[in-house]
Protein backbone atom coordinates (compact mmCIF):
# COMPACT_ATOMS: atom_id res chain seq x y z
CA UNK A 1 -22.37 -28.13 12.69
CA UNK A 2 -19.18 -28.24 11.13
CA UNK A 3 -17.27 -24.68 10.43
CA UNK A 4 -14.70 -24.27 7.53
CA UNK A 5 -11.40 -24.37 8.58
CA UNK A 6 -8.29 -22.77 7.05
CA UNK A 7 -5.78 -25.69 5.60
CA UNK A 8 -3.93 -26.69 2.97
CA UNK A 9 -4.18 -30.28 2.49
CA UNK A 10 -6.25 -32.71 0.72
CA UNK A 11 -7.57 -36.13 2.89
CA UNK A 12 -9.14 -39.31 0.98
CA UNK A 13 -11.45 -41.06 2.59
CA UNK A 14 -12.32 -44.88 2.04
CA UNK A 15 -15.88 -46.08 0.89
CA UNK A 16 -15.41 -49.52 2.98
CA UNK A 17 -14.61 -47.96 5.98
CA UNK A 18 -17.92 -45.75 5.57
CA UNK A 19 -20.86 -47.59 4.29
CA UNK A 20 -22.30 -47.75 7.37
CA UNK A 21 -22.52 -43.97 8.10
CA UNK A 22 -25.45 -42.39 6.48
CA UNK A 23 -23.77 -39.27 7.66
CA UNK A 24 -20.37 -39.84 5.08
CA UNK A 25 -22.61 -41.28 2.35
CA UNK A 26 -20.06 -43.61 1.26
CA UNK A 27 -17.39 -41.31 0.96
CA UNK A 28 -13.52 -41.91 0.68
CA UNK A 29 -11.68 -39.19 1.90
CA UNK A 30 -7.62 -38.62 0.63
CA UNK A 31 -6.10 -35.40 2.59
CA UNK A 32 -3.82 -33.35 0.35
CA UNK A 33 -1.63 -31.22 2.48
CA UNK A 34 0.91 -28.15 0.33
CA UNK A 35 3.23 -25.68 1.24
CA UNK A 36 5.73 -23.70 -0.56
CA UNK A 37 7.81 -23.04 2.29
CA UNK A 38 11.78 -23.98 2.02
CA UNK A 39 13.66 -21.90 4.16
CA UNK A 40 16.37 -24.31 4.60
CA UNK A 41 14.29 -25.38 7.50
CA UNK A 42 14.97 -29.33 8.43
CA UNK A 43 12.27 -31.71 7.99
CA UNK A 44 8.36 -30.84 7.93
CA UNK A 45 6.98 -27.43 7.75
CA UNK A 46 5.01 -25.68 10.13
CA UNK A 47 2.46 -25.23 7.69
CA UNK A 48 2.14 -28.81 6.39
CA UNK A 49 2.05 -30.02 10.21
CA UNK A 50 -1.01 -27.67 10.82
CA UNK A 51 -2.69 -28.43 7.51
CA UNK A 52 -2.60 -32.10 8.36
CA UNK A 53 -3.50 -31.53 11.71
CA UNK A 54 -6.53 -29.12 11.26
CA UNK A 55 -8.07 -31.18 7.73
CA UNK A 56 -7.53 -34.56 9.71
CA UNK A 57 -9.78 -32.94 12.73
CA UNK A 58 -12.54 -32.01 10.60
CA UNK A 59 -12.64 -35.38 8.55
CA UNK A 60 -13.04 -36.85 12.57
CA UNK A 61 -15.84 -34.28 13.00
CA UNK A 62 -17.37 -34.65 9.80
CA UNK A 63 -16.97 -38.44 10.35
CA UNK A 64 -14.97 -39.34 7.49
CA UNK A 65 -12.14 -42.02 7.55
CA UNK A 66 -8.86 -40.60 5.75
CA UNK A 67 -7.58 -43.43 4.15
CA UNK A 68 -4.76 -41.26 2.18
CA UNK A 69 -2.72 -38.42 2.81
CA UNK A 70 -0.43 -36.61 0.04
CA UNK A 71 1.99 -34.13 1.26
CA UNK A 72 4.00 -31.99 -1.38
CA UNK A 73 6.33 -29.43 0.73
CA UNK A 74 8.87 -27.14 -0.39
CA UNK A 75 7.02 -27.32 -4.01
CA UNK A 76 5.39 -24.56 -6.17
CA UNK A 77 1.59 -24.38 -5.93
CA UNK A 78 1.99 -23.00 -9.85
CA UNK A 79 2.88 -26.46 -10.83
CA UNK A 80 1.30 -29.68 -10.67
CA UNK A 81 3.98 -31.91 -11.50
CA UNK A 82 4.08 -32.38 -7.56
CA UNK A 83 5.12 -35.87 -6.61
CA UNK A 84 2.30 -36.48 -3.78
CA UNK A 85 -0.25 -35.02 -6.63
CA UNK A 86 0.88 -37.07 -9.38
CA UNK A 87 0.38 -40.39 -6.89
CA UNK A 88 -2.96 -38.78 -5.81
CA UNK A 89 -3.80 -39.24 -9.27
CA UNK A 90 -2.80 -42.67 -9.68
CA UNK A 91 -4.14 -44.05 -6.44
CA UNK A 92 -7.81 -42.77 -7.28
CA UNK A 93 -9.03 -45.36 -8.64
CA UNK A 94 -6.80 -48.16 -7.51
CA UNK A 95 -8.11 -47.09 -4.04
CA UNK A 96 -11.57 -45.60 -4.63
CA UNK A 97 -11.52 -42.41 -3.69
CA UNK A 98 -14.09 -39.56 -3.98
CA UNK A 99 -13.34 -36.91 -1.97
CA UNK A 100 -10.61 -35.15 -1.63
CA UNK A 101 -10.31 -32.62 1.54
CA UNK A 102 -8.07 -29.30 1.16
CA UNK A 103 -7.70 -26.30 2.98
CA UNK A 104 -8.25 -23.96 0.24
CA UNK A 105 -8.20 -24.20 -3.96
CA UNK A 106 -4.68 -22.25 -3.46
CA UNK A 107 -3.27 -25.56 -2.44
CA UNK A 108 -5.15 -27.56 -4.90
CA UNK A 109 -2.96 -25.30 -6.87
CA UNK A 110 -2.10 -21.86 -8.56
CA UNK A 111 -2.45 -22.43 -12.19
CA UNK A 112 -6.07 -21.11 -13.22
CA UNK A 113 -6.15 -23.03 -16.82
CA UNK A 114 -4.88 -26.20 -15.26
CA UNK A 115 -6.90 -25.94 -11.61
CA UNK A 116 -10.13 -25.21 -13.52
CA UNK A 117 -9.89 -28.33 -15.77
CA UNK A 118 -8.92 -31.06 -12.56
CA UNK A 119 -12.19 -29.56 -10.94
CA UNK A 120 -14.64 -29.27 -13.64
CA UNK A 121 -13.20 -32.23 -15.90
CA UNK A 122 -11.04 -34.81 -14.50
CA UNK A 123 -12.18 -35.17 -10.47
CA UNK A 124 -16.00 -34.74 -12.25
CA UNK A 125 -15.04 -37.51 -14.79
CA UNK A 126 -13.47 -40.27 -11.86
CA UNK A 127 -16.27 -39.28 -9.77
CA UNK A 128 -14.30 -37.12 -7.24
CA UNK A 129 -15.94 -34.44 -4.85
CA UNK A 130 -13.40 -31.73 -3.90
CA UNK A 131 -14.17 -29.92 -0.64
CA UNK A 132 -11.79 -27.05 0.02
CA UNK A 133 -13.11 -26.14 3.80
CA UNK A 134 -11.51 -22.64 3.90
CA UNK A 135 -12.97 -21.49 1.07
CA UNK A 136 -16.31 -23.23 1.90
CA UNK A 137 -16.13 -24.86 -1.46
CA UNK A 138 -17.88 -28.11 -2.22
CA UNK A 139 -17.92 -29.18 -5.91
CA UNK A 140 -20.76 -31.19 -5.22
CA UNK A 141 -23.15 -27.72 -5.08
CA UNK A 142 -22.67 -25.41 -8.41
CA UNK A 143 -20.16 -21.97 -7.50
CA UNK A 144 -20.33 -19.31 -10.36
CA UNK A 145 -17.29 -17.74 -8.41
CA UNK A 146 -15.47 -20.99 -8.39
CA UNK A 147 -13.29 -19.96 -11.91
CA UNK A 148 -12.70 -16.37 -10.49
CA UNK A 149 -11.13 -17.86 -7.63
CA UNK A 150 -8.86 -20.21 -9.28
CA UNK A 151 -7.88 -17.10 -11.39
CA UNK A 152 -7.22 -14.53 -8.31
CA UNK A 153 -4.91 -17.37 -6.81
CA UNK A 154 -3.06 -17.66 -9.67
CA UNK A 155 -2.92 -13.88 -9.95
CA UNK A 156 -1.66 -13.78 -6.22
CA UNK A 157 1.15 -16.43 -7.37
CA UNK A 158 2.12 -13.89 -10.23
CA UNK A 159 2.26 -11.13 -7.95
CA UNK A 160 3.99 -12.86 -4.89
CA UNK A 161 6.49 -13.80 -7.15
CA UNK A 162 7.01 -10.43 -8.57
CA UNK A 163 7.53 -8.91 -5.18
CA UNK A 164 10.43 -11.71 -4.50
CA UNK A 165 11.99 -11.08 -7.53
CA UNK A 166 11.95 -7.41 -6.69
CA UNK A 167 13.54 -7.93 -3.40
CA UNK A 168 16.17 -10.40 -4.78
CA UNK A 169 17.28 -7.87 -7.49
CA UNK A 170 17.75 -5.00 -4.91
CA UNK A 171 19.53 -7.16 -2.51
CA UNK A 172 22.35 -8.30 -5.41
CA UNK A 173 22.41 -4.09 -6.19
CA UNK A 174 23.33 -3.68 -2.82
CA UNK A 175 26.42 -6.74 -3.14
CA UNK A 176 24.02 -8.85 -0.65
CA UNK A 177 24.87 -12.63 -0.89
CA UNK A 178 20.89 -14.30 -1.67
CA UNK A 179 22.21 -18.01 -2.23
CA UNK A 180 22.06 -21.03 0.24
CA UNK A 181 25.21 -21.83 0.38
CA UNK A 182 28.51 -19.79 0.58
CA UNK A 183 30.99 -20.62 -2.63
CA UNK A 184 33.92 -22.81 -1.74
CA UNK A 185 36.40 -20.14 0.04
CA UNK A 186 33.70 -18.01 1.58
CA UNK A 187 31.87 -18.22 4.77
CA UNK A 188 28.92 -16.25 5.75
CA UNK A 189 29.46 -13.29 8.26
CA UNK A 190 28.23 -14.34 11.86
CA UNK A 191 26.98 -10.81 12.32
CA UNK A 192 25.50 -10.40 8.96
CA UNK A 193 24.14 -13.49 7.15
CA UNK A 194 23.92 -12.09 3.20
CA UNK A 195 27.58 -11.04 3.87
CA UNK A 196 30.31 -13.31 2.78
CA UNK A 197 33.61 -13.41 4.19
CA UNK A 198 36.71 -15.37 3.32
CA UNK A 199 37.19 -19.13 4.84
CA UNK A 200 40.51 -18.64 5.52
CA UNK A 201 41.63 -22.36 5.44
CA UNK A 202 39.37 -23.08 2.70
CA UNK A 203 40.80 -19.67 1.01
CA UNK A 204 44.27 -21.62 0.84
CA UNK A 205 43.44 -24.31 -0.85
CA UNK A 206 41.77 -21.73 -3.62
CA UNK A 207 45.10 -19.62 -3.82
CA UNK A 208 46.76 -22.54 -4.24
CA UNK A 209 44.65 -23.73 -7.29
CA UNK A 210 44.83 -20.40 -8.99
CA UNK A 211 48.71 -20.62 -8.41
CA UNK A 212 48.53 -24.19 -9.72
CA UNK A 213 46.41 -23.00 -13.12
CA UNK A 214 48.62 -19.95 -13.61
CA UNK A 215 51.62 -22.85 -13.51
CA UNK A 216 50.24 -24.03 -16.16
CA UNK A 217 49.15 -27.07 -14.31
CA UNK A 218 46.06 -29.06 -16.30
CA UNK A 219 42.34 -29.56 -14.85
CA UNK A 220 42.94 -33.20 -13.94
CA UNK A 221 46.47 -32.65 -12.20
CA UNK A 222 44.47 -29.93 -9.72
CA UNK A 223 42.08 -32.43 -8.77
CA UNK A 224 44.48 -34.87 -7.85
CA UNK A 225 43.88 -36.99 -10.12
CA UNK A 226 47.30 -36.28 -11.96
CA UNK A 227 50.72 -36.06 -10.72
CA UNK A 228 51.01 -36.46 -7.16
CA UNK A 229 54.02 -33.96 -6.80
CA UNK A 230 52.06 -30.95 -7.47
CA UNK A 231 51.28 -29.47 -4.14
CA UNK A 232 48.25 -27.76 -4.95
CA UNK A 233 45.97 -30.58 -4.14
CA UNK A 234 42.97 -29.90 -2.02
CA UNK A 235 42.83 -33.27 -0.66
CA UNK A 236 46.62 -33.32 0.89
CA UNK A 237 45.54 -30.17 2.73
CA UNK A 238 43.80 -30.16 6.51
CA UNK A 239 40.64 -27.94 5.64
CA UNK A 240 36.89 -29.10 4.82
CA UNK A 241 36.17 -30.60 1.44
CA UNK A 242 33.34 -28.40 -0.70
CA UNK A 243 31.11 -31.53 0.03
CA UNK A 244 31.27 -30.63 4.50
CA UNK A 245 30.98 -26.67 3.48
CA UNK A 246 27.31 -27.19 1.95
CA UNK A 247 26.50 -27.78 6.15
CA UNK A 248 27.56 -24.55 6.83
């Protein structure tokens, strides 16, 4: 017996591969793994790594080969201009797949209008079963609840982003620094991250543009791309150009 398991993906499975196993039925399995997580992290997610790990086990248990996977990470649920999603939907029918394997509808995605019509219109319509193992969901057997989940995920989006916004606001009231990267001049403080403190070689090269302006010197000239006697120009100066700061 197979138990629902908790992951956001979605796994395509190949009828080919399966025609032998009474147990798949012919399926074609395409795992679709999301997350919304971008912490400035580099590379994959934690969450996308389980998701593919945990939707790729059950396929093996339920004896389904995967034959596509579509990751979209660091993108918003509440769309589905997703990259991965948008070649899910091209590859359907060039590769025959009808079955797509997610953790739960939340990763399917957050929009109720839009999530309701790709499961009870389009994946119906190309012949798709959608089987979101967390929420023991399986299009293929009728769920009166299925709309009122679509619409409490998108509610939870609503919210979740309410409470960030919240949090962001009263941050910038208390002169917090939210962005990614500190503007050319600043640094962040070692001991306090959403504190910025001045680069002090970078914060030369900014006097000396501001002195340059106040000269009367033009836009192009403090670029360097005018007269090379002003001495104002960043790049005749021994400090990091903005382009090295965005690694800091």
């Amino acid at each position: 017996m197979i138990f629902p398991l908790r992951l956001d993906g979605i796994i395509a499975v190949d009828r080919a591969k399966n025609i032998a196993s009474e147990r798949a039925g012919g399926v074609t399995v395409a795992v679709v793994v999301h997350s919304r997580d971008d912490t400035g992290r580099v590379g994959e997610s934690e969450s996308i790594a389980n998701q593919r790990r945990l939707l790729h086990d059950y396929a093996l248990r339920a004896g389904w080969p995967v034959v596509a996977e579509y990751a979209d990470d660091g993108v918003s649920g509440t769309t589905f201009d997703r990259p991965q999603f948008q070649k899910m939907l091209c590859e359907i029918p060039q590769r025959g797949i009808n079955l797509i394997l997610i953790k739960d509808l939340s990763r399917l995605g957050r929009d109720y209008l839009e999530t309701g019509r790709y499961l009870e219109r389009y994946f119906p319509e190309h012949g798709v079963r959608v089987v979101a193992v967390g929420d023991a969901v399986d299009t293929a057997h009728e769920d009166i609840f299925l709309p009122m989940r679509n619409y409490i995920n998108e509610l939870y989006a609503r919210d979740t982003s309410g409470k960030i916004r919240a949090a962001l606001q009263t941050k910038m009231k208390d002169g917090r620094f939210i962005g990614h990267y500190a503007p050319y001049g600043y640094r962040r403080d070692p001991q306090e991250r959403s504190r910025l403190v001045p680069d002090q070689a970078a914060a030369a090269v900014v006097r000396r543009l501001f002195a340059g302006a106040a000269g009367g010197a033009a836009p192009s000239v403090l670029a360097g791309r005018g007269s090379p006697s002003v001495s104002c120009r960043p790049c005749s100066l021994p400090v990091r150009s903005p382009r090295r700061m965005r690694c800091l």
